[in-house]
Protein backbone atom coordinates (compact mmCIF):
# COMPACT_ATOMS: atom_id res chain seq x y z
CA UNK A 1 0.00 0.00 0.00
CA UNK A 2 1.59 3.31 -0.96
CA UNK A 3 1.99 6.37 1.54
CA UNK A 4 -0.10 8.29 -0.94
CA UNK A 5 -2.92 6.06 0.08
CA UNK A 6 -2.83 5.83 3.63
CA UNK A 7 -2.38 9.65 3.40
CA UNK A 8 -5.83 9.84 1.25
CA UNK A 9 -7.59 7.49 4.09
CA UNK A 10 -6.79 10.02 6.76
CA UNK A 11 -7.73 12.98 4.84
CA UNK A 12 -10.62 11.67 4.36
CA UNK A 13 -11.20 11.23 8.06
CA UNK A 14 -10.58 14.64 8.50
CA UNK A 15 -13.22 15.68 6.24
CA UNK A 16 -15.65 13.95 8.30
CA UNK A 17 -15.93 10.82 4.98
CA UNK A 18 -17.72 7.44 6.46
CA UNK A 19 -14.74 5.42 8.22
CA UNK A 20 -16.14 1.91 6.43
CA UNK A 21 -13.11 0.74 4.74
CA UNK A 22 -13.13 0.28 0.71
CA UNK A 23 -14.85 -2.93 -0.18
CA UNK A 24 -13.52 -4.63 -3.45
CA UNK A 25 -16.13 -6.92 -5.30
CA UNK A 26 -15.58 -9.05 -8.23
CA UNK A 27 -15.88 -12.26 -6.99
CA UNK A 28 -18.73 -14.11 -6.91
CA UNK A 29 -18.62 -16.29 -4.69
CA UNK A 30 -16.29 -17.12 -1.36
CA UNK A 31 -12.86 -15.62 -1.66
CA UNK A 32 -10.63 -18.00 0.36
CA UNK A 33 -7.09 -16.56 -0.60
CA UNK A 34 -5.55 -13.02 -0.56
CA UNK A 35 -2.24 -11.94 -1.07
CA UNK A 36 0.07 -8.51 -0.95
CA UNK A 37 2.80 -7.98 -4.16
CA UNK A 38 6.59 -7.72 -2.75
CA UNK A 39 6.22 -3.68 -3.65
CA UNK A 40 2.56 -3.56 -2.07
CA UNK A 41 1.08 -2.22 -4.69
CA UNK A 42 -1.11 -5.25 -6.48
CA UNK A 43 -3.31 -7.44 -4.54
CA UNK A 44 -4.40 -11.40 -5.35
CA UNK A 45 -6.81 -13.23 -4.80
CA UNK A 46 -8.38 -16.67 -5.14
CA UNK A 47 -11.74 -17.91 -4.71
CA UNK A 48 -15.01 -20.83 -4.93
CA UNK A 49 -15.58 -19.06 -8.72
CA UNK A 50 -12.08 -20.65 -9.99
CA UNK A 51 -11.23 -17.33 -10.81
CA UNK A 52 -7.54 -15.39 -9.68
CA UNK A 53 -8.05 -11.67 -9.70
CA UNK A 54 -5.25 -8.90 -9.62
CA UNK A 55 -6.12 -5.58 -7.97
CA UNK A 56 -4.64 -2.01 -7.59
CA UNK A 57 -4.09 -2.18 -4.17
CA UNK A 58 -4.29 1.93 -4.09
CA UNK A 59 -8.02 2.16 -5.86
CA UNK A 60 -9.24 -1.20 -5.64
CA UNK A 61 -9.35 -1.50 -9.03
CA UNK A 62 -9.32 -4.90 -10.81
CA UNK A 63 -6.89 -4.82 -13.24
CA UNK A 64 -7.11 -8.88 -14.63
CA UNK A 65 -9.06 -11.82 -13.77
CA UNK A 66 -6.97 -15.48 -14.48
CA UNK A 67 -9.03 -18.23 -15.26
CA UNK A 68 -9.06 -22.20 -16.61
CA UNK A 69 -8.83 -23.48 -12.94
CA UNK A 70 -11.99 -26.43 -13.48
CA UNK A 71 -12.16 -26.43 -9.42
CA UNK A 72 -12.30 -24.05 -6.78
CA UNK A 73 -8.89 -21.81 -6.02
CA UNK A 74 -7.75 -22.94 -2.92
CA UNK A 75 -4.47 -20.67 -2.68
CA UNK A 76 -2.45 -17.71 -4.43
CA UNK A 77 0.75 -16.31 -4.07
CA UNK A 78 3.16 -13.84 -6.03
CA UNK A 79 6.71 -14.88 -7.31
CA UNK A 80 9.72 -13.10 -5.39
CA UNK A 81 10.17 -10.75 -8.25
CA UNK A 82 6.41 -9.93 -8.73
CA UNK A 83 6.30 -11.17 -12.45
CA UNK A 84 3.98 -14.58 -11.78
CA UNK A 85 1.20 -15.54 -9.74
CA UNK A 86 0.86 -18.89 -9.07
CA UNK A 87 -2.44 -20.46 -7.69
CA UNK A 88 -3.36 -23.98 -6.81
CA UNK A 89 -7.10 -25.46 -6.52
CA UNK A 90 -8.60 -27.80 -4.75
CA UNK A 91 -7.87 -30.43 -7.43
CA UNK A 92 -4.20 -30.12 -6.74
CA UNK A 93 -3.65 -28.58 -10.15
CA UNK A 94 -1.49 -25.77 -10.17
CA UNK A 95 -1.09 -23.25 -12.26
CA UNK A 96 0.93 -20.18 -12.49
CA UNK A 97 0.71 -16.70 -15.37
CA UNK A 98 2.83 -14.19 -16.15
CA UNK A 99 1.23 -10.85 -14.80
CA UNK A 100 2.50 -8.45 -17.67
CA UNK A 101 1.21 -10.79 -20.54
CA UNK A 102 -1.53 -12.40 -18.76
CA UNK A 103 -0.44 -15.41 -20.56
CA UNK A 104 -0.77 -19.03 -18.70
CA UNK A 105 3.03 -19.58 -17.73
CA UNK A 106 3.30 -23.31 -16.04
CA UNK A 107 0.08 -25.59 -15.84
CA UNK A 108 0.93 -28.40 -13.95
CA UNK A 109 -1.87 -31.09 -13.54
CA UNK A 110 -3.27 -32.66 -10.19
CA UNK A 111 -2.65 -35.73 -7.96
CA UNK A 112 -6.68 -36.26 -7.21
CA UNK A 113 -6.17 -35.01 -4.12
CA UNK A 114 -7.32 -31.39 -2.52
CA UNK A 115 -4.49 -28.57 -2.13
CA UNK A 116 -4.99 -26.71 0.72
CA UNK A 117 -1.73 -24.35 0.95
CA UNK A 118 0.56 -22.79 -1.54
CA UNK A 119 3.57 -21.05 -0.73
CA UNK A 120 6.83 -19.80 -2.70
CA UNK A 121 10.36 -20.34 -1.31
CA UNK A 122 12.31 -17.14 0.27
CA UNK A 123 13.68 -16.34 -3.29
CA UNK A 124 11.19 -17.94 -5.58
CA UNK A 125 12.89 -20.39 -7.56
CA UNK A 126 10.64 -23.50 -5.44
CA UNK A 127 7.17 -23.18 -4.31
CA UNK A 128 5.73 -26.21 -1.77
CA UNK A 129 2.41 -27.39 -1.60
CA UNK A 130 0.15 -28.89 1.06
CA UNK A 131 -3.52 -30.72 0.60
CA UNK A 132 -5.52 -33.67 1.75
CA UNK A 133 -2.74 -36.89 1.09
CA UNK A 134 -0.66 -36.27 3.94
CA UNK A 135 2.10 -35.28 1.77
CA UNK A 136 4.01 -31.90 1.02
CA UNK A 137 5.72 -31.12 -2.10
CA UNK A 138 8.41 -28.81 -3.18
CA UNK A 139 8.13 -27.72 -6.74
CA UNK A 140 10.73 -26.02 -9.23
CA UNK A 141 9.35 -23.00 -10.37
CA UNK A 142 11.34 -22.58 -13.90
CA UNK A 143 10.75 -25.90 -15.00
CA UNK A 144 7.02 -27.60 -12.99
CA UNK A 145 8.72 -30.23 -11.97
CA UNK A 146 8.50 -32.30 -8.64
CA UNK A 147 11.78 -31.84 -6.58
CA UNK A 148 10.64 -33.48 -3.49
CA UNK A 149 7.72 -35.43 -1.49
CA UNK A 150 7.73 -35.57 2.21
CA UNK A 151 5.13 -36.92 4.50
CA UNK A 152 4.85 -36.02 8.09
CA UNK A 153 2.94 -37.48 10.71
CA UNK A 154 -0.11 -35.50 10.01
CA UNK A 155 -3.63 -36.53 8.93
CA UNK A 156 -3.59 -33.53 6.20
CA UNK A 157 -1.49 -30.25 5.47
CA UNK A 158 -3.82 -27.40 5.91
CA UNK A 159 -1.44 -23.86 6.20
CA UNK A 160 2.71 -23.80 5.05
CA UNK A 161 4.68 -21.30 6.64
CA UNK A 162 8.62 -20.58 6.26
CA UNK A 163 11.74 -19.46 8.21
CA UNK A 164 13.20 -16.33 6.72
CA UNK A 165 16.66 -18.12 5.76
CA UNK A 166 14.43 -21.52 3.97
CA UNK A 167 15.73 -24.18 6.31
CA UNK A 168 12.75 -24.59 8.11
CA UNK A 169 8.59 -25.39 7.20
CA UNK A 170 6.21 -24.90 9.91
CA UNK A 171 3.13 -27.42 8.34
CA UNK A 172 -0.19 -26.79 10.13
CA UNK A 173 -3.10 -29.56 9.91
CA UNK A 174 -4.48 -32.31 11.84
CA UNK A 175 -1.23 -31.12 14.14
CA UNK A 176 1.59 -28.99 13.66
CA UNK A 177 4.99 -29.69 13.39
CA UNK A 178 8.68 -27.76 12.56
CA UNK A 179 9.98 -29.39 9.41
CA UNK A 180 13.60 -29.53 8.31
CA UNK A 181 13.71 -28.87 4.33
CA UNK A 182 17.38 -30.54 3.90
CA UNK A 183 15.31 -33.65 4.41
CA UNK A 184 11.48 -33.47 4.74
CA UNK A 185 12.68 -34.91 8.53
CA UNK A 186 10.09 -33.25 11.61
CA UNK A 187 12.27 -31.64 14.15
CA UNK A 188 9.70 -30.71 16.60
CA UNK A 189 5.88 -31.60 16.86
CA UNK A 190 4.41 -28.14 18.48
CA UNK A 191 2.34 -29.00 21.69
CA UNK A 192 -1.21 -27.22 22.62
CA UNK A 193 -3.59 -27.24 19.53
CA UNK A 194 -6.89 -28.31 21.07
CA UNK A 195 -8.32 -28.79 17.27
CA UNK A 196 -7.70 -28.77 13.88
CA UNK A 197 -4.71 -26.03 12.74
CA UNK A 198 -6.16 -23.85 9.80
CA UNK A 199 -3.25 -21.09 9.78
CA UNK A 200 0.33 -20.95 10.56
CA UNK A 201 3.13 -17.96 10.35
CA UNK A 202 6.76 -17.50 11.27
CA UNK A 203 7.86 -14.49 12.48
CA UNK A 204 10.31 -12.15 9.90
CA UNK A 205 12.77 -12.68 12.34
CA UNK A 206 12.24 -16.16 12.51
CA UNK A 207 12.14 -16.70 16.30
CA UNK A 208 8.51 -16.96 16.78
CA UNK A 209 5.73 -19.26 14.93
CA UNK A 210 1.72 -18.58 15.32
CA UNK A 211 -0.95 -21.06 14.62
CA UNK A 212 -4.52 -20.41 14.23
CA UNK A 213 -7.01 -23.21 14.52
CA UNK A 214 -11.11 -24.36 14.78
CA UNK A 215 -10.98 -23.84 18.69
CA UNK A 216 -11.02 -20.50 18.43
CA UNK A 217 -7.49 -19.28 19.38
CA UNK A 218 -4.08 -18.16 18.41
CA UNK A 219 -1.33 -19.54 19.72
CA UNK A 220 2.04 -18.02 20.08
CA UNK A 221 5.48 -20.19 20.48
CA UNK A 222 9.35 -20.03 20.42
CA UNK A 223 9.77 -21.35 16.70
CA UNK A 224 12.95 -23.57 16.74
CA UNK A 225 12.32 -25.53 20.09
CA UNK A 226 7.93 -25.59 19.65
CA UNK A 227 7.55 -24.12 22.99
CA UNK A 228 4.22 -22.72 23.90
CA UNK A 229 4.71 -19.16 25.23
CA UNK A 230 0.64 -17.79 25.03
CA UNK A 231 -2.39 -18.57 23.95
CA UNK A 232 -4.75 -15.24 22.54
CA UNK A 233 -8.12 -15.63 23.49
CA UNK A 234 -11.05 -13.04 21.86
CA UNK A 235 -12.89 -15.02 18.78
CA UNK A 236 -15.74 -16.26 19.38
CA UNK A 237 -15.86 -19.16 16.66
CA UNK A 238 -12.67 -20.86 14.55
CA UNK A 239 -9.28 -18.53 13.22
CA UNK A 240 -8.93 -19.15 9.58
CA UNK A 241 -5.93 -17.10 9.11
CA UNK A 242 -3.18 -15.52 10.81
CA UNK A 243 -0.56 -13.17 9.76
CA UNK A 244 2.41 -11.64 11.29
CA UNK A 245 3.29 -7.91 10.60
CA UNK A 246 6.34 -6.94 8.34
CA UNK A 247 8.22 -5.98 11.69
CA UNK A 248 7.31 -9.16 13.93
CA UNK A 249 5.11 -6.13 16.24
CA UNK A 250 1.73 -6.95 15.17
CA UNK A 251 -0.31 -9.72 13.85
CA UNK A 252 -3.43 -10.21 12.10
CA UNK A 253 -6.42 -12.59 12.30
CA UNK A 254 -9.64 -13.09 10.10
CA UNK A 255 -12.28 -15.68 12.22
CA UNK A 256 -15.54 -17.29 11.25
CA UNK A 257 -17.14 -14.71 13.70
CA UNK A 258 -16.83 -12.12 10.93
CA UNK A 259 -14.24 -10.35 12.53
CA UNK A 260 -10.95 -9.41 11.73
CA UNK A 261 -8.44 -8.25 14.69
CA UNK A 262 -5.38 -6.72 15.52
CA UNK A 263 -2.77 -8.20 18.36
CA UNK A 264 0.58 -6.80 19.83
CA UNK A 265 2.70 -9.72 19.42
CA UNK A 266 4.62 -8.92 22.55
CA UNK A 267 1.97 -8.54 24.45
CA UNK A 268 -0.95 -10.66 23.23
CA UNK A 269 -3.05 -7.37 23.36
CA UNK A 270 -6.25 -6.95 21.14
CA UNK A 271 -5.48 -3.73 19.53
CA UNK A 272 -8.50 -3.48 17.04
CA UNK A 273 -11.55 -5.54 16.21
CA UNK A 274 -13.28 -4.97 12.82
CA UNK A 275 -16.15 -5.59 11.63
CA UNK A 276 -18.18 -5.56 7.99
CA UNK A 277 -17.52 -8.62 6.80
CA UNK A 278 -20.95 -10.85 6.36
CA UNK A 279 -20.06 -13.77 6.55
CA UNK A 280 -16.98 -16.06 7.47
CA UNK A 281 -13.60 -14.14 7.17
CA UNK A 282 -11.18 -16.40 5.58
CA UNK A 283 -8.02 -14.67 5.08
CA UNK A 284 -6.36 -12.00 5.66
CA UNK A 285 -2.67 -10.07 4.99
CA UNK A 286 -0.38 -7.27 6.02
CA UNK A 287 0.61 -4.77 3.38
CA UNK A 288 4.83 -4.88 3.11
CA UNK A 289 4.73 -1.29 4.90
CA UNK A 290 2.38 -2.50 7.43
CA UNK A 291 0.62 0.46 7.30
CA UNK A 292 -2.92 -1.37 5.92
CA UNK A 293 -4.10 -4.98 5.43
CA UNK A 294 -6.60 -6.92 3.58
CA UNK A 295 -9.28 -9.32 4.02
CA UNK A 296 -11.69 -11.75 2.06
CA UNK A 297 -14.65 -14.30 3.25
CA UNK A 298 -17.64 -15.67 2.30
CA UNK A 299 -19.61 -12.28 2.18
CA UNK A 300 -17.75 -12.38 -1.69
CA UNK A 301 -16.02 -9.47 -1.44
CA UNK A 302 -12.14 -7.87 -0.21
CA UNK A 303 -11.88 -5.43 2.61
CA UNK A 304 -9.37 -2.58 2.77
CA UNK A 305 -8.31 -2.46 6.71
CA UNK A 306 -6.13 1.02 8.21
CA UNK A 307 -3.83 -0.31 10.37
CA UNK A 308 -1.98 3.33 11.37
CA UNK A 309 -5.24 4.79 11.94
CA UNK A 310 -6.03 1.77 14.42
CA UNK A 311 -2.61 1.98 16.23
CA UNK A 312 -3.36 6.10 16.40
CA UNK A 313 -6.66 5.23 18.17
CA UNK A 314 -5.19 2.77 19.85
CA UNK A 315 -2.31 4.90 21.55
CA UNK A 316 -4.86 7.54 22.09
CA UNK A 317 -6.63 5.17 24.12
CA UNK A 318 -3.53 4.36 25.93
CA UNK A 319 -2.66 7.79 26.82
């Protein structure tokens, strides 16, 4: 999100505009996947139409819809350099396009099997995928092919999530567990999940990991030993997503409560609660200044969130 923009959202404040946030629509039905561009200023998305859509992330503005998925989109994600999207649906067939051509780039068919989670390398060159046959596979970008197959001790691989430096998955499911990615091997099986895991994130820093899950609750731990450090408590039905900020500061969670809230990492503090959203929230992202974040449900449609004029009210409060 550029400065100009957060800049236009106070102003507009100040004027005395309505305070609802944008609300994109395109979709028509659930939108289950949302993503920032490196540079923050595109947004992606994936939903229950099979469609991929690519927004201005300043206006809201759809600027290309991506379609020939023949099942729902489960996931979406940009490339390193911002060039590709990839997305994967819930046939396990993935497929990737360039953004500048709008051209298909990779189309690389499915196992039978439902992909839940779709995430690129740090770098880009290998994406790895998660879904419903226990197994997760690393993909080369350039080329579509298979580079590995691992299989942890889970039922399923809902939610991917890396270490900054690559070395290390954290896999979210019917448990959760620290992978190495030298060799597929689980280092540490992360206690406390009282249900099924439908979100994970590591830290930028790399030190901390948060799951989200159907009980309700984040959950906060020490991400190389799997140590439980606290448990945030607030929604009132299952986390679908969780996101940390840019900085490591702040995180970010979209519920099935319709909610979407803010938390001070160090802390565990509810910062913000917001609310528009009609239906189930299922994801949700921080822009790469941190400054604003997205979110998508069932309601159809993708929500524009300010998170420096929550922080503002929020240290207002405080004072």
């Amino acid at each position: 999100m550029s400065v100009w923009t957060v800049a236009a959202f106070l102003a507009a404040s100040l004027c005395g505009a309505p305070k609802a946030p944008p609300v994109w629509h395109g979709h028509t039905d659930d939108v289950v996947s949302v993503a920032f561009s490196q540079a923050g200023t595109k947004v992606l998305s994936g939903g229950r139409d099979k469609t991929v859509r690519l927004w201005d992330a300043a206006t809201g503005k759809e600027l290309a819809l991506f379609s020939g998925h023949e099942a729902p989109v489960a996931a979406v994600a940009f490339s390193a350099d911002g060039r590709t999207v990839l997305s994967a649906s819930d046939q396990a067939a993935i497929r990737s396009w360039n953004i500048s051509t709008g051209e298909p780039a990779l189309n690389w068919p499915g196992r039978g099997v439902f992909v839940y989670s779709a995430e690129f390398y740090p770098g880009g060159a290998k994406l790895i995928t998660g879904g419903s046959d226990r197994h997760f596979r690393v993909w080369d970008v350039a080329t579509g092919r298979e580079a590995a197959d691992w299989r942890g001790n889970f039922n399923y691989v809902q939610a991917v999530a890396f270490s900054p430096d690559g070395t290390r998955a954290l896999v979210g499911g019917s448990d959760c567990e620290i992978i190495d990615l030298a060799t597929g091997k689980t280092r540490v099986v992360l206690a406390g999940p009282t249900g099924i895991v439908l979100d994970v994130d590591i830290s930028p820093d790399g030190s901390r990991a948060l799951t989200a899950g159907m009980d309700g609750n984040l959950r906060l731990y020490e991400a190389r030993t799997g140590v439980l450090t606290a448990v945030w408590k607030g929604h009132r039905k299952a986390v679908a997503w969780a996101d940390f900020s840019p900085d490591g500061s702040l995180a970010l969670s979209g519920s099935y409560d319709y909610t979407v809230r803010l938390w001070e990492v160090a802390t565990g503090r509810e910062i913000k609660v917001w609310t528009g959203h009609t239906d189930r929230v299922r994801a949700v992202a921080f822009s790469p200044d941190g400054r604003s974040a997205i979110s998508a449900g069932d309601d159809d449609t993708i929500r524009l969130w300010d998170v420096g004029a929550a922080l503002t009210e929020d240290r207002a409060k405080t004072r």
